[in-house]
Protein backbone atom coordinates (compact mmCIF):
# COMPACT_ATOMS: atom_id res chain seq x y z
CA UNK A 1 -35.32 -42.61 -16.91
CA UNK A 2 -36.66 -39.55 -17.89
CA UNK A 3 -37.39 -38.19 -14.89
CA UNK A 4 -33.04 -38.15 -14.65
CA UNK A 5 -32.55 -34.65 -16.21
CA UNK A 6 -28.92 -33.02 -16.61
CA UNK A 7 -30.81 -30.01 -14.67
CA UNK A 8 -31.76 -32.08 -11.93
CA UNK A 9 -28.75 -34.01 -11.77
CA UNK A 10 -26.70 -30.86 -11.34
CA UNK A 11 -29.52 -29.32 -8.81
CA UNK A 12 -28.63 -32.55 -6.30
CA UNK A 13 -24.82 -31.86 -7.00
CA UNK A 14 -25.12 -28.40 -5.89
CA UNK A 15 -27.20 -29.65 -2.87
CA UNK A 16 -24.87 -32.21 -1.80
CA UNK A 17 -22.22 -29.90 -2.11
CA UNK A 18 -23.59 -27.26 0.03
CA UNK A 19 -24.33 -29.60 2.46
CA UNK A 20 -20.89 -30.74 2.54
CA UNK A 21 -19.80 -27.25 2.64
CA UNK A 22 -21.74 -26.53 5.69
CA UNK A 23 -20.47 -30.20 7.60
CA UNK A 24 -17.37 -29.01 6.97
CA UNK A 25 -17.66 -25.53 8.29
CA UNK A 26 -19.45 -26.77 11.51
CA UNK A 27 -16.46 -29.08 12.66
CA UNK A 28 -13.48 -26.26 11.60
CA UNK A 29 -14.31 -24.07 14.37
CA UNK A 30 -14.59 -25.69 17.51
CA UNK A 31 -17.95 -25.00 20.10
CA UNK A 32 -17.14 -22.06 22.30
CA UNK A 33 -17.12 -22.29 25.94
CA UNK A 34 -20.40 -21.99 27.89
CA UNK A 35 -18.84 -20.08 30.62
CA UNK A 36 -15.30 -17.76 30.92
CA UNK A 37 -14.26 -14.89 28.45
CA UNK A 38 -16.07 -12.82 26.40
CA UNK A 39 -16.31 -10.79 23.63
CA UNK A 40 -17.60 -8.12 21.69
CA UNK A 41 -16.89 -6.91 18.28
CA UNK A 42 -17.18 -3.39 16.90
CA UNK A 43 -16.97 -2.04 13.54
CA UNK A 44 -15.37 1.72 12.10
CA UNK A 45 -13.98 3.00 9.15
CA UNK A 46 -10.31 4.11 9.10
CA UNK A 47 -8.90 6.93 7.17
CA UNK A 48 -7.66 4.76 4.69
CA UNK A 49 -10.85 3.01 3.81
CA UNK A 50 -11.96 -0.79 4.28
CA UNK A 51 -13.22 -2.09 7.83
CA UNK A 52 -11.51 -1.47 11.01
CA UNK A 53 -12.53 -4.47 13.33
CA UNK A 54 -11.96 -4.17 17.33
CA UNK A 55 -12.71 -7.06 19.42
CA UNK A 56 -13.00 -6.37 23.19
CA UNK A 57 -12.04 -9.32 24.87
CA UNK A 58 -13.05 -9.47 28.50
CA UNK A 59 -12.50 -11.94 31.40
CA UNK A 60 -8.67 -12.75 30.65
CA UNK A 61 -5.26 -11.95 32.18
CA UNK A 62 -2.84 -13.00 29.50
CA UNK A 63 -2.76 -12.08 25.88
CA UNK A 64 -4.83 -13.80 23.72
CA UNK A 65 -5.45 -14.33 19.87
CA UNK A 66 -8.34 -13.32 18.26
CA UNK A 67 -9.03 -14.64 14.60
CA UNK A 68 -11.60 -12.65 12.62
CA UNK A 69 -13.83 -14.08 9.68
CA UNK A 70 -15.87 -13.10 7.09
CA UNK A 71 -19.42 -14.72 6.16
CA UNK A 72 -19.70 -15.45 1.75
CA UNK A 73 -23.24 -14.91 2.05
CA UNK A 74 -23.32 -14.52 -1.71
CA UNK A 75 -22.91 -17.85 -1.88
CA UNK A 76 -25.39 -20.34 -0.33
CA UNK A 77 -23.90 -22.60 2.30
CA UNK A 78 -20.20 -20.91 1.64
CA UNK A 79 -18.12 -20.88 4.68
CA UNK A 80 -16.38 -19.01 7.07
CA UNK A 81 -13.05 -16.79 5.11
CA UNK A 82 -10.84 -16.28 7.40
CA UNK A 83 -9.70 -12.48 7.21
CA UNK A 84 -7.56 -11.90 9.71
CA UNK A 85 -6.15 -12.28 13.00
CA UNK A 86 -4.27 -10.34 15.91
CA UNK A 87 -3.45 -10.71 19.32
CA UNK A 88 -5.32 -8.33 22.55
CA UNK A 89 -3.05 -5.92 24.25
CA UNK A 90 -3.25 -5.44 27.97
CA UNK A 91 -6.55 -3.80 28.06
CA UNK A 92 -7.77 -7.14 26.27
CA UNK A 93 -8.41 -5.40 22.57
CA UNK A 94 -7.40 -6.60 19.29
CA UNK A 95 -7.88 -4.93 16.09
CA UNK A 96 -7.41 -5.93 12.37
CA UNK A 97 -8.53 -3.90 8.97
CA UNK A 98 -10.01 -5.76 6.17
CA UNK A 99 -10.08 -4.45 2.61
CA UNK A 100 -13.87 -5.48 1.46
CA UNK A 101 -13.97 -7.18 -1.86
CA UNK A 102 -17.61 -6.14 -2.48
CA UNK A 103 -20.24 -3.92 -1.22
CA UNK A 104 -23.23 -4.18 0.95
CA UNK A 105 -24.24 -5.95 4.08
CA UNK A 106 -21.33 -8.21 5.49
CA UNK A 107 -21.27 -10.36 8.56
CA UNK A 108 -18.34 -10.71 10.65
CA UNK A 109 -17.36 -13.29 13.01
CA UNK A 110 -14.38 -12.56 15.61
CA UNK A 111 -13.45 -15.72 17.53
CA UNK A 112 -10.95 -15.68 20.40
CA UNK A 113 -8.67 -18.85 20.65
CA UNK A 114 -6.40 -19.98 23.49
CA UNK A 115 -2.72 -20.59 23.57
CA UNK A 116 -4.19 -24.31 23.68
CA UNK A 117 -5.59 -23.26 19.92
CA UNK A 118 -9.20 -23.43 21.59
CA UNK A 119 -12.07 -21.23 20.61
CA UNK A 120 -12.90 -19.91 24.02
CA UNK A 121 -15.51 -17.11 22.55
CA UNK A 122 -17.40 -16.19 19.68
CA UNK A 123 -19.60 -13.01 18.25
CA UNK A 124 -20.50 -11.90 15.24
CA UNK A 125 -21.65 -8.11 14.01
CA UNK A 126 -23.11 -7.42 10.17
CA UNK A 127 -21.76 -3.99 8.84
CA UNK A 128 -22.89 -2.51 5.32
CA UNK A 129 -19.27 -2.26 3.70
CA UNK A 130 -18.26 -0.38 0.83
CA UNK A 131 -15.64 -1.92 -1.34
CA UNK A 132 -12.48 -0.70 -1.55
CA UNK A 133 -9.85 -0.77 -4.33
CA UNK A 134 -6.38 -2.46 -3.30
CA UNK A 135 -5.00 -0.64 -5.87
CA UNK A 136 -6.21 2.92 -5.63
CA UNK A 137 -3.28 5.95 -6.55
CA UNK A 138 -0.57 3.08 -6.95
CA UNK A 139 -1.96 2.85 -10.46
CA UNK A 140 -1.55 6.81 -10.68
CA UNK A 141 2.41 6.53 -10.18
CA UNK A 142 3.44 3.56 -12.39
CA UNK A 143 2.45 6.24 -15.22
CA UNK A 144 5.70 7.03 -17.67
CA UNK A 145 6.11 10.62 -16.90
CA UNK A 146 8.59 12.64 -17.63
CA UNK A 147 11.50 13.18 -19.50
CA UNK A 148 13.22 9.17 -18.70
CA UNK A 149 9.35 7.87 -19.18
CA UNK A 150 9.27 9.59 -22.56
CA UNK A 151 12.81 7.60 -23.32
CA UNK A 152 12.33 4.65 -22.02
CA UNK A 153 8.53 4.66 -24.53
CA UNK A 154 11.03 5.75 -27.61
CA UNK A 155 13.80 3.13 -26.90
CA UNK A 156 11.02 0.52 -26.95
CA UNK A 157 9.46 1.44 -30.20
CA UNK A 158 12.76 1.89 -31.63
CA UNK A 159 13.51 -1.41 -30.42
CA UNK A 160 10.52 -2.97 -31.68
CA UNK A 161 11.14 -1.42 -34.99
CA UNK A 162 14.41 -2.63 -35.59
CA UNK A 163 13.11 -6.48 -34.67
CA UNK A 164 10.61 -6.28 -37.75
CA UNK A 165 13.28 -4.69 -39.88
CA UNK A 166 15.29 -7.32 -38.96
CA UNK A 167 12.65 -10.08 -39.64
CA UNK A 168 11.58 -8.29 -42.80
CA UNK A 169 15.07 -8.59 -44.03
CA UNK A 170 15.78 -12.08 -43.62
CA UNK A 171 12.28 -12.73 -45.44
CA UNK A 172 13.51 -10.83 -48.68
CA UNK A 173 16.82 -12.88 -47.94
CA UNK A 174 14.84 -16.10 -47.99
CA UNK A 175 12.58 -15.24 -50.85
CA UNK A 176 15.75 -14.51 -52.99
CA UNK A 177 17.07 -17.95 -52.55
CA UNK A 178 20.65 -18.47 -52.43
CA UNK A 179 23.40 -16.45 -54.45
CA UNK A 180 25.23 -17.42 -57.31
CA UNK A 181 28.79 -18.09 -56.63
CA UNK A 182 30.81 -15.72 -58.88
């Protein structure tokens, strides 16, 4: 059997698995209705960074929610991320922000789903996203500044200090053996 290489062994586990990624995918989100509400999605960015998505839902009279996704396309046959979700107000629009985890083109899906839990209508929009860091400026203030940062730095070294006085005393202690009685 040469023919059965670990390369192409590995090549029809990746294939198989991609495949079942994509079965899988398919039968999560059910088929949209041909006829009744629909939507359309719209992209912006907000002050604060990330992706600010607003789905127009038209067509209905009572709240409904809308669940928004995210395409891996870095990833061949990856499925849908779910990234979100938020109900419409009266004038039928929903909105959500989502914090991109990498930059470049991204394709979002926005799905609207019944109080029944089915997915009555689907769209999809690609925006070119920048990412953002989650952690921007809260890095910044967890800084020791200050007079009780400078403390708080000494009282730990001094701390640490007096644990490997402590150890290096017991050492000698041990190396010395035990004392004569007198």
């Amino acid at each position: 059997m040469s023919w059965l290489t670990r390369d192409s062994v590995r090549r029809v586990g990746v294939t198989l698995g991609a495949a079942l990624v994509a079965v899988v995918t398919v039968f999560s989100l059910p088929a949209a209705a041909a006829s009744g509400p629909s939507v359309a999605l719209r992209a912006s960015t907000p002050s604060g960074g990330g992706v600010e998505l607003t789905a127009q839902v038209a067509s209905l009279s009572t709240p409904v929610t809308v669940d928004y996704y995210v395409h891996l396309e870095e990833f061949s046959g990856a499925p849908l991320l779910k990234i979100g979700s938020s109900t419409t107000n009266a004038a039928g629009v929903a909105s959500d922000v989502y914090q991109p985890t990498w930059s470049g083109p991204q394709n979002f899906v926005a799905t609207v789903v019944s109080t029944s839990g089915a997915v009555v209508a689907t769209t999809s929009l690609t925006v070119q996203a920048a990412k953002t860091d989650p952690f921007a400026g809260s890095v910044e203030s967890l800084r020791p500044d200050g007079l009780i940062g400078r403390w708080v730095v000494v009282a730990l070294l001094a701390l640490l200090l007096a644990m490997w006085f402590t150890l290096l005393a017991v050492v000698v202690r041990v190396q010395q053996g035990p004392r004569a009685a007198r």
